[in-house]
PDB file of N, CA and C in Angstrom:
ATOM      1  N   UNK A   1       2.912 -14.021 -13.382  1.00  0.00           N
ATOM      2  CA  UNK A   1       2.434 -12.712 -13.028  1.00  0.00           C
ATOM      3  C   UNK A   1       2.142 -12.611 -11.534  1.00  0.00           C
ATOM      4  N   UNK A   2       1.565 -13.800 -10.948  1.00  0.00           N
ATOM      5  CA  UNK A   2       1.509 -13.663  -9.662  1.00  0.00           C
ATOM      6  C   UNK A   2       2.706 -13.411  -9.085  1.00  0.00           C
ATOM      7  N   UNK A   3       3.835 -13.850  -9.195  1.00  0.00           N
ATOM      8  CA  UNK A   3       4.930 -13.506  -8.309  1.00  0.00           C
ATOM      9  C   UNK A   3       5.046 -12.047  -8.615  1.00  0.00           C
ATOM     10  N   UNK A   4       4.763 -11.048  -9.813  1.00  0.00           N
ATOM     11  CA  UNK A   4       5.485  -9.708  -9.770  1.00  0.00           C
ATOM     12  C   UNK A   4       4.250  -9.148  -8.446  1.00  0.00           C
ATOM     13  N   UNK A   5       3.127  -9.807  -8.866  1.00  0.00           N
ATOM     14  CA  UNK A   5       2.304  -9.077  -7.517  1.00  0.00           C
ATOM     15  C   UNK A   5       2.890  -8.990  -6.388  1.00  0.00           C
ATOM     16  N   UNK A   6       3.242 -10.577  -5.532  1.00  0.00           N
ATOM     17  CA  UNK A   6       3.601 -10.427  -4.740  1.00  0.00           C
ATOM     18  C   UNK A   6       4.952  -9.774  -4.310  1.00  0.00           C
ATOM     19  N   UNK A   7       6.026  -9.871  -5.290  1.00  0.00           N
ATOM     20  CA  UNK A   7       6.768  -8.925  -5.245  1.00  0.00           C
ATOM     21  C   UNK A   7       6.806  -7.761  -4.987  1.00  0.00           C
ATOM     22  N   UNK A   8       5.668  -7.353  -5.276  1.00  0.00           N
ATOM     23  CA  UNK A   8       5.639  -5.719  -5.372  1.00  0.00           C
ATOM     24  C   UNK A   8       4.866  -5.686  -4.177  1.00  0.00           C
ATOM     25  N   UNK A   9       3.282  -6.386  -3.739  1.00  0.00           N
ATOM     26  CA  UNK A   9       3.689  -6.111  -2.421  1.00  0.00           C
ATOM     27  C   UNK A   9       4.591  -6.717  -1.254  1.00  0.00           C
ATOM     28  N   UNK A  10       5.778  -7.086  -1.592  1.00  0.00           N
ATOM     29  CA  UNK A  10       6.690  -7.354  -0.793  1.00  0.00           C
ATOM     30  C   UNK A  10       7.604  -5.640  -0.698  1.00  0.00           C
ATOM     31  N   UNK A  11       7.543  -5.289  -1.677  1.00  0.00           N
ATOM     32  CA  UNK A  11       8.330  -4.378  -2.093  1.00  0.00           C
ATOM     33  C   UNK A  11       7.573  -3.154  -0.929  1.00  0.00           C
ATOM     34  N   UNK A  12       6.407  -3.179  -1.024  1.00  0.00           N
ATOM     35  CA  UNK A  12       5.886  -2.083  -0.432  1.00  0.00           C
ATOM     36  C   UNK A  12       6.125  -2.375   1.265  1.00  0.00           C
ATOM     37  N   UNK A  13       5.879  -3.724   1.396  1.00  0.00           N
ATOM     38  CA  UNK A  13       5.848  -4.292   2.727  1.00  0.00           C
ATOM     39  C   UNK A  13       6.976  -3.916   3.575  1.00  0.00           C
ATOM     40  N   UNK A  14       8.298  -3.811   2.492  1.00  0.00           N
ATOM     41  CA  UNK A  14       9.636  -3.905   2.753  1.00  0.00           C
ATOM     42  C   UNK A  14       9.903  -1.972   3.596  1.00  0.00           C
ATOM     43  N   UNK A  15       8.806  -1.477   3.141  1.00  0.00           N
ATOM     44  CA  UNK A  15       8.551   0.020   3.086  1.00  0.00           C
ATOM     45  C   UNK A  15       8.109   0.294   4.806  1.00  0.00           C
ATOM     46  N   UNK A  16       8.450   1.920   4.686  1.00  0.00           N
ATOM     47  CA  UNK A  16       8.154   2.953   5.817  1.00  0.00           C
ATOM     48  C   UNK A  16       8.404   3.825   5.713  1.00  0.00           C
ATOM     49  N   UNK A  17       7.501   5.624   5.868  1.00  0.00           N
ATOM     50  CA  UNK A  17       7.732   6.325   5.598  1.00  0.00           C
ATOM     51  C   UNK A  17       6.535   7.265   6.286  1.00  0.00           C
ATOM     52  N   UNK A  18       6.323   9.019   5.498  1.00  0.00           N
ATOM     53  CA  UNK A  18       5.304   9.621   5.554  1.00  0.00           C
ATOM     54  C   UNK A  18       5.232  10.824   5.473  1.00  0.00           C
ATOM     55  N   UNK A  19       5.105  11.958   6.492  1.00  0.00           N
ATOM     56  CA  UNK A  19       4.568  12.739   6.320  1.00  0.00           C
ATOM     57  C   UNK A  19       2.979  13.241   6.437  1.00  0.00           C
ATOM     58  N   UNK A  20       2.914  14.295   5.724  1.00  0.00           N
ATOM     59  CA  UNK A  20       1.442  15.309   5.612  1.00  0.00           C
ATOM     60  C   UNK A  20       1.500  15.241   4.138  1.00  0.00           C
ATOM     61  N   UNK A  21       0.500  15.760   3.631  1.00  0.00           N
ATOM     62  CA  UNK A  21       0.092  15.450   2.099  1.00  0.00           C
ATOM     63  C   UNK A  21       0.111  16.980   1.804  1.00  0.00           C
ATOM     64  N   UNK A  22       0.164  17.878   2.536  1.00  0.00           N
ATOM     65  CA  UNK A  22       0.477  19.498   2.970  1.00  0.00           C
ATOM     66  C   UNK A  22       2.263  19.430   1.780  1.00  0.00           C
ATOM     67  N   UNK A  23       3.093  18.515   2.852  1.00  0.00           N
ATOM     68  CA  UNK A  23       4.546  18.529   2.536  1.00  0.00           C
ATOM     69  C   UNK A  23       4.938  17.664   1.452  1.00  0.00           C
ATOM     70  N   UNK A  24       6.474  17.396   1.138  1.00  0.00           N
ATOM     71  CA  UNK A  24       6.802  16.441   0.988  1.00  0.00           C
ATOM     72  C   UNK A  24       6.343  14.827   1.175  1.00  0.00           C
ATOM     73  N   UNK A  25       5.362  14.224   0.006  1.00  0.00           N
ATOM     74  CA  UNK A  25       5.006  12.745  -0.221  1.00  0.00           C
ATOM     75  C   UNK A  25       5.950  11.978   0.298  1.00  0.00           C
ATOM     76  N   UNK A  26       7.117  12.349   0.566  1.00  0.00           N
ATOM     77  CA  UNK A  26       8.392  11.282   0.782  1.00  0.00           C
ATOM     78  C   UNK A  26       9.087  11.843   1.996  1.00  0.00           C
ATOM     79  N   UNK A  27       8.625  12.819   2.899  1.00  0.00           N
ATOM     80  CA  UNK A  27       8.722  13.012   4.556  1.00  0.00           C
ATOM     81  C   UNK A  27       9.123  11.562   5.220  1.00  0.00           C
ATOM     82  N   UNK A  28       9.357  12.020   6.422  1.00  0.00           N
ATOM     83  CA  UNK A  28       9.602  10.831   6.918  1.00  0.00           C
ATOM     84  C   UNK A  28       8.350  10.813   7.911  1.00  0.00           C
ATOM     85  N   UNK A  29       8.119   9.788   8.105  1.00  0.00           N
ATOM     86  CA  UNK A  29       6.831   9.334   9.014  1.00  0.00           C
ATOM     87  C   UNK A  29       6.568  10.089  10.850  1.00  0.00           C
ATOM     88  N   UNK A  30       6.314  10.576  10.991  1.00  0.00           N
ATOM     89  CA  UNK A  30       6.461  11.337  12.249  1.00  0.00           C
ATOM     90  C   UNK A  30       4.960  10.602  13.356  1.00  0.00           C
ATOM     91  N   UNK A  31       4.009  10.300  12.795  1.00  0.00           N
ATOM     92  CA  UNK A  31       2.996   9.380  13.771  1.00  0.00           C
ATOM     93  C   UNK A  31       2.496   8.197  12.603  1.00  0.00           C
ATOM     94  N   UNK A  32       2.362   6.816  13.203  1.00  0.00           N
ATOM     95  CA  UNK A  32       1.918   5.930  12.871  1.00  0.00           C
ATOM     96  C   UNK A  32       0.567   5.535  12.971  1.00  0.00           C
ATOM     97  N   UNK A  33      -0.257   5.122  11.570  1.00  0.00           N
ATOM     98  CA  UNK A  33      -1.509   5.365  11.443  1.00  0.00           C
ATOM     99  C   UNK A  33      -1.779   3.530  11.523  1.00  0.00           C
ATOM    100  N   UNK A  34      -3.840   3.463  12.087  1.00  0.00           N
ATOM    101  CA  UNK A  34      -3.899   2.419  11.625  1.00  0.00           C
ATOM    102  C   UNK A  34      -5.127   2.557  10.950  1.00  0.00           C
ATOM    103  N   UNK A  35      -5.634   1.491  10.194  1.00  0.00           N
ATOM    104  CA  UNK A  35      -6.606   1.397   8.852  1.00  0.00           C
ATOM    105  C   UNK A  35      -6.319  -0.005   8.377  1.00  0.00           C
ATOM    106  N   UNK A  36      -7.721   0.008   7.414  1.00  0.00           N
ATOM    107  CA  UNK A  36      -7.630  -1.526   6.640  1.00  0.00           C
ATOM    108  C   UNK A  36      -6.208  -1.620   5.935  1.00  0.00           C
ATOM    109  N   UNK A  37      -5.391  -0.672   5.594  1.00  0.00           N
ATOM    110  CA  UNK A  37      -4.230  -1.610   4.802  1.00  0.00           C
ATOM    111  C   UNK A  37      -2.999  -1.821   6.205  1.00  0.00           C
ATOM    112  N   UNK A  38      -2.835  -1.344   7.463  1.00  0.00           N
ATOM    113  CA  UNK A  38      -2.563  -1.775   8.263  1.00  0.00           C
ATOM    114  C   UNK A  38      -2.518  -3.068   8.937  1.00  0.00           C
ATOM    115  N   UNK A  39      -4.287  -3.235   9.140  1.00  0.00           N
ATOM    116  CA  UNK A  39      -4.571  -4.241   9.617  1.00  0.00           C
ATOM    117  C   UNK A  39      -4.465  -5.758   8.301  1.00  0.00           C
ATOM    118  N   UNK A  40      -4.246  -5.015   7.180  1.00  0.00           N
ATOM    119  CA  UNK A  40      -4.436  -6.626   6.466  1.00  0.00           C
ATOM    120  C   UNK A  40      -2.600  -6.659   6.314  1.00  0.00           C
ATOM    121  N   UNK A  41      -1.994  -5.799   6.406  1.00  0.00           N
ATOM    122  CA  UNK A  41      -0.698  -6.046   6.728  1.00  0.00           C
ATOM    123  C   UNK A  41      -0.077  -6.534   7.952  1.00  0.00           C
ATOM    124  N   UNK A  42      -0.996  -6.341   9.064  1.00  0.00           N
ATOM    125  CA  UNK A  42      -0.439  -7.029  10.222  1.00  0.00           C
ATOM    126  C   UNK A  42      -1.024  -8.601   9.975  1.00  0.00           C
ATOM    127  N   UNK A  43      -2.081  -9.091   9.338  1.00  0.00           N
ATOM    128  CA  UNK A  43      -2.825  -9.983   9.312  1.00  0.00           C
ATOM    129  C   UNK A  43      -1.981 -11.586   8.450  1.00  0.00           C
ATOM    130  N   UNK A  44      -1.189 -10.485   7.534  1.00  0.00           N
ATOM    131  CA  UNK A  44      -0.366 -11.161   6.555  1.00  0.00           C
ATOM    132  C   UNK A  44       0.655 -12.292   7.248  1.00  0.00           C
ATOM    133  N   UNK A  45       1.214 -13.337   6.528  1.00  0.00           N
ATOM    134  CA  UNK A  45       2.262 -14.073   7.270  1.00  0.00           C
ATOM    135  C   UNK A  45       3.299 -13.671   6.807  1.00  0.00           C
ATOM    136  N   UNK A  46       3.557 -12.442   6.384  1.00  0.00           N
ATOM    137  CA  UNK A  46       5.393 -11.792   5.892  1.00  0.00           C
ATOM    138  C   UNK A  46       5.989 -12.097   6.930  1.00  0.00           C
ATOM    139  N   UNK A  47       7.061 -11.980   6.874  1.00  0.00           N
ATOM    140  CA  UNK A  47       7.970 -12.029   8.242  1.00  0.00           C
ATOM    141  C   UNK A  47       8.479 -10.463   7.980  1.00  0.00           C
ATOM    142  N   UNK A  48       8.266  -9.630   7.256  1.00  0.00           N
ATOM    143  CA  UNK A  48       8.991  -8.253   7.386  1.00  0.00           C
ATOM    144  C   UNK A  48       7.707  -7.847   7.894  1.00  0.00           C
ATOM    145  N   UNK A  49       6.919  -8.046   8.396  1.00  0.00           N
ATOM    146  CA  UNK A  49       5.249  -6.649   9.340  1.00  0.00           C
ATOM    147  C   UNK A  49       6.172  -6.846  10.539  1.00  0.00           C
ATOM    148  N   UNK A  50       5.454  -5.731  10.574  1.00  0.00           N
ATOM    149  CA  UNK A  50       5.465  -5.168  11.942  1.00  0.00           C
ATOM    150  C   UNK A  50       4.420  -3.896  12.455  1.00  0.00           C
ATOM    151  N   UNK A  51       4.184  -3.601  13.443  1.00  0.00           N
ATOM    152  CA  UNK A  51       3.287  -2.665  14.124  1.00  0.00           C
ATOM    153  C   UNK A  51       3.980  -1.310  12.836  1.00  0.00           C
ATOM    154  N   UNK A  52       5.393  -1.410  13.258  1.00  0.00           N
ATOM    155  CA  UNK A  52       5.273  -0.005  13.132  1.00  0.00           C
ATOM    156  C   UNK A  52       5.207   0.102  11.610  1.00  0.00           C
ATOM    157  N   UNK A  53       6.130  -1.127  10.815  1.00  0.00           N
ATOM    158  CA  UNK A  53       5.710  -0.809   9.002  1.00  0.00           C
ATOM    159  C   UNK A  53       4.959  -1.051   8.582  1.00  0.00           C
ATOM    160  N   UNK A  54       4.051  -1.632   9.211  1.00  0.00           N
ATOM    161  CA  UNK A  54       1.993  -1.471   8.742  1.00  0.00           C
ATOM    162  C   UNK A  54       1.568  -0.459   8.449  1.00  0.00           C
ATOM    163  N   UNK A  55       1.958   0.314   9.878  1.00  0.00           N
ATOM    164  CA  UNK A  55       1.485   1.640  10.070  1.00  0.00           C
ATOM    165  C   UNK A  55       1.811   2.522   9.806  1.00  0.00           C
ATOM    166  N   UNK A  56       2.849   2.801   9.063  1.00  0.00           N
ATOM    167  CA  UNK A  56       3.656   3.489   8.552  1.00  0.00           C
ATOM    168  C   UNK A  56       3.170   3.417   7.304  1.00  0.00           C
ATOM    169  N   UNK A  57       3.381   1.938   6.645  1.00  0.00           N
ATOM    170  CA  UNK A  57       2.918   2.106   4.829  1.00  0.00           C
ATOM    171  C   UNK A  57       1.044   2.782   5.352  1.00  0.00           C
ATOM    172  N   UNK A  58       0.053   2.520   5.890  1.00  0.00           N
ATOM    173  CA  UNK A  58      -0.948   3.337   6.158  1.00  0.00           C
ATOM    174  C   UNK A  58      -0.987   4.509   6.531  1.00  0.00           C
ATOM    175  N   UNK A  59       0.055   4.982   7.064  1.00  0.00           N
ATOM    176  CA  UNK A  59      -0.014   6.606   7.034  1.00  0.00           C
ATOM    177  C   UNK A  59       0.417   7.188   5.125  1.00  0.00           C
ATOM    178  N   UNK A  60       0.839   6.133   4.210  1.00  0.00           N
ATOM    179  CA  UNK A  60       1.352   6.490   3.624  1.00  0.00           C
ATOM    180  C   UNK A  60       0.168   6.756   2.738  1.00  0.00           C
ATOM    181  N   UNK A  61      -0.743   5.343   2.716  1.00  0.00           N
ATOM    182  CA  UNK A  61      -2.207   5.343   1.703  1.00  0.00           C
ATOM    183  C   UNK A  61      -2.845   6.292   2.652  1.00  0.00           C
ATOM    184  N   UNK A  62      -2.623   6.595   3.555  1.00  0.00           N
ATOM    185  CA  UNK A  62      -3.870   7.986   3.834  1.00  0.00           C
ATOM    186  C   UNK A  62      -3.733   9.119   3.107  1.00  0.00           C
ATOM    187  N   UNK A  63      -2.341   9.256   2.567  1.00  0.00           N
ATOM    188  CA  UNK A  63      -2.021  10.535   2.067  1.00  0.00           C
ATOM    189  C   UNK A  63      -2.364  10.319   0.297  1.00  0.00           C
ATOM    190  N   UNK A  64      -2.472   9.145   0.048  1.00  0.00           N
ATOM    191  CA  UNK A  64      -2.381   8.449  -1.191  1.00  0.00           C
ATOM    192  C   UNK A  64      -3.936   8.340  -1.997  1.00  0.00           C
ATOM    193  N   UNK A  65      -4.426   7.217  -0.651  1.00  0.00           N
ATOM    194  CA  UNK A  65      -5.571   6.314  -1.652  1.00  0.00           C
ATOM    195  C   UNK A  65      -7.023   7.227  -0.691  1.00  0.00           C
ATOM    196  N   UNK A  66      -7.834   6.898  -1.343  1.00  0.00           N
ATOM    197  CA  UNK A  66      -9.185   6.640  -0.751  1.00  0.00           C
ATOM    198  C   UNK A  66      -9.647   5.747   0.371  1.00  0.00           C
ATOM    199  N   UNK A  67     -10.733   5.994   0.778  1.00  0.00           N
ATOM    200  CA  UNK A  67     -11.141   5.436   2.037  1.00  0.00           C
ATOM    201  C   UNK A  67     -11.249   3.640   1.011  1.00  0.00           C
ATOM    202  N   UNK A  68     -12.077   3.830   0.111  1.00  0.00           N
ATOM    203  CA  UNK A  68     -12.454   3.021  -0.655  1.00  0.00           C
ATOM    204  C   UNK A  68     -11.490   2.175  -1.211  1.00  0.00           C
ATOM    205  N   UNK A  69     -10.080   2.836  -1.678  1.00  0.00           N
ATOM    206  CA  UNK A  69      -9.303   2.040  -2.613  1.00  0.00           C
ATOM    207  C   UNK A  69      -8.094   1.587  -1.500  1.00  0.00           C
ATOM    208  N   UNK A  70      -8.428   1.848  -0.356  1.00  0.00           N
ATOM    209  CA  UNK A  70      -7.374   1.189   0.836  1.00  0.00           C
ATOM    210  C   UNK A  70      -8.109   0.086   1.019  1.00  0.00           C
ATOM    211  N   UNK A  71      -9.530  -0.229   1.148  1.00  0.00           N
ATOM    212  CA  UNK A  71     -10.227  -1.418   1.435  1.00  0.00           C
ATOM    213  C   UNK A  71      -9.843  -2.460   0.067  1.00  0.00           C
ATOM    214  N   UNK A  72      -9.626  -1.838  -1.355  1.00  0.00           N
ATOM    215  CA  UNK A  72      -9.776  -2.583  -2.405  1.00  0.00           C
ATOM    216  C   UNK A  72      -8.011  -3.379  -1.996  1.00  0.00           C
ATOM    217  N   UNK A  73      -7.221  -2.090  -1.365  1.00  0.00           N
ATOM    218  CA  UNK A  73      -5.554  -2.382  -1.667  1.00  0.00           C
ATOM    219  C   UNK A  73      -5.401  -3.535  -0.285  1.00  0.00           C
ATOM    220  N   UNK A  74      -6.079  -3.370   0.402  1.00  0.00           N
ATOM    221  CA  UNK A  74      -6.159  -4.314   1.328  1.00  0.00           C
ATOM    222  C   UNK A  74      -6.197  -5.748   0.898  1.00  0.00           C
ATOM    223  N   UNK A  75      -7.523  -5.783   0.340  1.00  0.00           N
ATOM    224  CA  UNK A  75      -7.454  -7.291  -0.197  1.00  0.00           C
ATOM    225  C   UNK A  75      -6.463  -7.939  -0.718  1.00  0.00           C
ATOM    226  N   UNK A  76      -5.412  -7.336  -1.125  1.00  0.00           N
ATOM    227  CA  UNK A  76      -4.608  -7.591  -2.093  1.00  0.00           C
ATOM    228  C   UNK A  76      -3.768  -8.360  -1.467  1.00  0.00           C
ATOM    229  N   UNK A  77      -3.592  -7.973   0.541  1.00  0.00           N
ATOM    230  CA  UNK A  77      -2.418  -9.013   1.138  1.00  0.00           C
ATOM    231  C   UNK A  77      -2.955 -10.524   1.047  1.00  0.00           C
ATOM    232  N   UNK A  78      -4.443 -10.452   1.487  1.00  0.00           N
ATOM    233  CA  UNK A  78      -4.698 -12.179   1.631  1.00  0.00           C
ATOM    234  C   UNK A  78      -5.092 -12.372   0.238  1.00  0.00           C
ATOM    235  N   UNK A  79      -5.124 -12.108  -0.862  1.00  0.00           N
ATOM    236  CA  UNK A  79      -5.355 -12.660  -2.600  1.00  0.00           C
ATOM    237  C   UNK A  79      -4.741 -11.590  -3.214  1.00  0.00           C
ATOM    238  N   UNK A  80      -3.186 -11.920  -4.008  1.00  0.00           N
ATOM    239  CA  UNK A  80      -2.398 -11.284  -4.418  1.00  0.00           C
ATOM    240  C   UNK A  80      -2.770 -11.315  -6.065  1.00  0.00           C
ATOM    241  N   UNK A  81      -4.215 -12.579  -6.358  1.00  0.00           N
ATOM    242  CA  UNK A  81      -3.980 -12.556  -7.561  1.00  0.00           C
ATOM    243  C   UNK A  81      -5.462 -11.204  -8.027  1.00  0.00           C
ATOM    244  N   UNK A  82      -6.005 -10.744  -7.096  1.00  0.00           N
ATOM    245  CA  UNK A  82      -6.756  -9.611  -6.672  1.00  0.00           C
ATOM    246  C   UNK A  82      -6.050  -8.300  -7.692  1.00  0.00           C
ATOM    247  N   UNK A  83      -5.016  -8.385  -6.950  1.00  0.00           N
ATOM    248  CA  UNK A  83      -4.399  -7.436  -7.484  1.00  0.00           C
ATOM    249  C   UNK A  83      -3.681  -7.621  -9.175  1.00  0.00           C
ATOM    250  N   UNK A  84      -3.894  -8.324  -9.711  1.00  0.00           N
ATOM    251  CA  UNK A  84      -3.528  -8.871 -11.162  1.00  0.00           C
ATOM    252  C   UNK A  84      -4.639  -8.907 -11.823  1.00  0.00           C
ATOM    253  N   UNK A  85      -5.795  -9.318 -11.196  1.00  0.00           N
ATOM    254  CA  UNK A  85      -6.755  -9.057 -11.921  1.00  0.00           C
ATOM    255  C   UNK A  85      -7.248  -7.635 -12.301  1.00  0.00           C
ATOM    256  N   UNK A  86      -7.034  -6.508 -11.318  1.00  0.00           N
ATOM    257  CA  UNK A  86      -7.440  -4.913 -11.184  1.00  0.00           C
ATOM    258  C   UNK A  86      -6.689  -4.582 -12.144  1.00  0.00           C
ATOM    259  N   UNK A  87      -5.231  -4.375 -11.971  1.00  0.00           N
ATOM    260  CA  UNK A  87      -4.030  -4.148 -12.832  1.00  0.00           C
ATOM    261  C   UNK A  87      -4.588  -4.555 -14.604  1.00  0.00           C
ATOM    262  N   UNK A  88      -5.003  -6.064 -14.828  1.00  0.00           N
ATOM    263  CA  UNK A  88      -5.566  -5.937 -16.245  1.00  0.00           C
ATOM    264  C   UNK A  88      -6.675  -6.073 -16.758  1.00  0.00           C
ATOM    265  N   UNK A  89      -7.412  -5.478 -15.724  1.00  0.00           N
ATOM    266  CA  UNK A  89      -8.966  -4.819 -16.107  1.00  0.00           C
ATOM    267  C   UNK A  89      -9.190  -3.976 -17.084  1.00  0.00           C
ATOM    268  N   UNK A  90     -10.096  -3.732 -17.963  1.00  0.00           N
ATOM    269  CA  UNK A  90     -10.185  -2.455 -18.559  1.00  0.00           C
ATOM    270  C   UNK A  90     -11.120  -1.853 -18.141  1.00  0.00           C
ATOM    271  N   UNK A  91     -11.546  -1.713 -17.162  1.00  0.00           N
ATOM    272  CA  UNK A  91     -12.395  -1.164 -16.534  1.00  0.00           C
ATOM    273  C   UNK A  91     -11.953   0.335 -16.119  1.00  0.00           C
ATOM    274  N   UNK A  92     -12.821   1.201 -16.528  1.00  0.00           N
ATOM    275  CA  UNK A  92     -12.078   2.718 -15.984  1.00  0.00           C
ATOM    276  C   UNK A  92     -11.893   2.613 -14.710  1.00  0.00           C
ATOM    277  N   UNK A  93     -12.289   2.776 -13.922  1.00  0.00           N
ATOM    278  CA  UNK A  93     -11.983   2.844 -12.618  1.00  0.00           C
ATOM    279  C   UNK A  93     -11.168   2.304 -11.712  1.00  0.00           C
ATOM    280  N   UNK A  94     -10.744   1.027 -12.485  1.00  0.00           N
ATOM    281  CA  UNK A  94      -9.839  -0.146 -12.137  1.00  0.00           C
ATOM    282  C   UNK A  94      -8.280   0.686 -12.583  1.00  0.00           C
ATOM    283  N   UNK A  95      -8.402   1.468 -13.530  1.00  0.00           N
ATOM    284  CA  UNK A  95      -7.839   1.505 -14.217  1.00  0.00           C
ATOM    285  C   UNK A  95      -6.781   3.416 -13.306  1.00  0.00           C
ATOM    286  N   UNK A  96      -8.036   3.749 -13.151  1.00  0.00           N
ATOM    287  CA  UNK A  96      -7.525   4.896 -12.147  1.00  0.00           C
ATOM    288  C   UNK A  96      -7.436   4.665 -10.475  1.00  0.00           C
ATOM    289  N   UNK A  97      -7.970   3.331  -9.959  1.00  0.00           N
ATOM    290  CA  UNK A  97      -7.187   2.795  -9.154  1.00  0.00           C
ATOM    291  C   UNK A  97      -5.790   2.496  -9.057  1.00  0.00           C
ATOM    292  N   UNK A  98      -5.562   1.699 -10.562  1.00  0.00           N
ATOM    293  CA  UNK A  98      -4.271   1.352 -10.564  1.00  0.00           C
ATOM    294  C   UNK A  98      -2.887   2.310 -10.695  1.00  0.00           C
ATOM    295  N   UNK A  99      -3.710   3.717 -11.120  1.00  0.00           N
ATOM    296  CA  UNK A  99      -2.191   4.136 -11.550  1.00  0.00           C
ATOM    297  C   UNK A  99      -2.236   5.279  -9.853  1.00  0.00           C
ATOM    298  N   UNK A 100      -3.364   5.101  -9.057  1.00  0.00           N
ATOM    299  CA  UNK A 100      -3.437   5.654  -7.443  1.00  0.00           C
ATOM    300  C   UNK A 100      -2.155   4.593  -6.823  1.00  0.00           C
ATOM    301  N   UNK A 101      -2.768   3.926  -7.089  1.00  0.00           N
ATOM    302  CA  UNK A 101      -2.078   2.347  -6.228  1.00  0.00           C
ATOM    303  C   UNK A 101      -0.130   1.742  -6.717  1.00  0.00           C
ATOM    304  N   UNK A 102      -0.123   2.025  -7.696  1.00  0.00           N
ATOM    305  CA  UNK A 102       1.132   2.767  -8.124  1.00  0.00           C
ATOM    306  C   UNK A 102       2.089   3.526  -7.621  1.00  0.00           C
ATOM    307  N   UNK A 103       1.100   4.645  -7.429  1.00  0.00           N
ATOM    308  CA  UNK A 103       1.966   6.326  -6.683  1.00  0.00           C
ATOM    309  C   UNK A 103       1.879   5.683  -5.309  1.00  0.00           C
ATOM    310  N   UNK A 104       1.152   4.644  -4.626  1.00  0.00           N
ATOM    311  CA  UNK A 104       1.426   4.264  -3.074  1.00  0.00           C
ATOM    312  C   UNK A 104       2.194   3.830  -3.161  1.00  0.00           C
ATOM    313  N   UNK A 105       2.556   2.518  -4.006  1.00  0.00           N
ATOM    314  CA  UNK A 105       3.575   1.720  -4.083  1.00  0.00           C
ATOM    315  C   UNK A 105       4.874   2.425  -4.075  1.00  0.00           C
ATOM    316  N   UNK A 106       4.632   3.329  -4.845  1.00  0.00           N
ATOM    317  CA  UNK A 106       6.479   3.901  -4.694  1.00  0.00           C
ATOM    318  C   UNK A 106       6.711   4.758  -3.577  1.00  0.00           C
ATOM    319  N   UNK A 107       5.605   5.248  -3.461  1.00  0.00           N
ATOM    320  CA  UNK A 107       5.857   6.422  -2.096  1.00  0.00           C
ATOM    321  C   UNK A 107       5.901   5.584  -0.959  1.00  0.00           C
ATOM    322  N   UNK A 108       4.963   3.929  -0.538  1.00  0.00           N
ATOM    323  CA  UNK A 108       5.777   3.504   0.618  1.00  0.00           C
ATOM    324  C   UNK A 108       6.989   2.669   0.347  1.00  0.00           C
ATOM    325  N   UNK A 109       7.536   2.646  -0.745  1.00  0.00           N
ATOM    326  CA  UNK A 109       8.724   2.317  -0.824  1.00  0.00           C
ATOM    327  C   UNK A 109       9.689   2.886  -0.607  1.00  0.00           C
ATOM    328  N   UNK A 110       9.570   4.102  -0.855  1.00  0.00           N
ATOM    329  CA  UNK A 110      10.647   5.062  -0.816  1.00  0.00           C
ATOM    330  C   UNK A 110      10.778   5.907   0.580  1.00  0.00           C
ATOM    331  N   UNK A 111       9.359   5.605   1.537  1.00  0.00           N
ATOM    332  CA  UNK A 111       9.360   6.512   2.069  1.00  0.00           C
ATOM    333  C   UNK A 111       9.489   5.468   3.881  1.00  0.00           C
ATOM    334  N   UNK A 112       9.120   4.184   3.653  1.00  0.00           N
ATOM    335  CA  UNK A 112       9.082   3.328   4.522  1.00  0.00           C
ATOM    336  C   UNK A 112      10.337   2.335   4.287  1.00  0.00           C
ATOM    337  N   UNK A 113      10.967   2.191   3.366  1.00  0.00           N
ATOM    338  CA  UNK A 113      11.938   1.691   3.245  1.00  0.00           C
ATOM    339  C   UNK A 113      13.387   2.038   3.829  1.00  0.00           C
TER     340      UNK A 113
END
């Protein structure tokens, strides 16, 4: 299970995109944002970061997540098994994190990719 984590955030990592939350979720990125899922993406040892697809998948959770659930999605670069544990929580909230954190995942995939 750990590898689909990291997969998936590879998958997102692999991402760039954006927009206004006004428009089109799947715009193309027109200014590059920074924030905790930025910075724990630049922090990461991927070899696909970069300034600008950090900042890019973070313009994407601005339009996406919470102030709150970008700090939670953050953690997720340095402990991927973070994110496996949230995913099979039954915890409500975990639970409407996950299907937030989801709609990021595909939107910086689709939109940063």
């Amino acid at each position: 299970m750990k590898a689909v984590v990291v997969l998936t955030m590879a998958v997102a990592l692999a991402a760039c995109g954006g927009g206004d939350r006004r428009s089109n979720d799947r715009a193309p990125v027109t200014r590059l944002s920074s924030g905790p899922i930025s910075s724990a993406c630049m922090a990461s040892p991927r070899k696909a970061r970069s300034r600008q697809l950090c900042g890019c998948i973070q313009t994407v959770a601005n339009r996406t997540l919470s102030r709150s659930d970008q700090h939670l999605a953050a953690s997720f670069f340095a402990d991927p098994h973070r994110a496996q544990e949230i995913r099979q929580s039954d915890n409500f909230r975990h639970e409407l994190f996950w299907e937030k954190y989801t709609e990021f995942s595909g939107n910086a995939e689709a939109s940063c990719g």
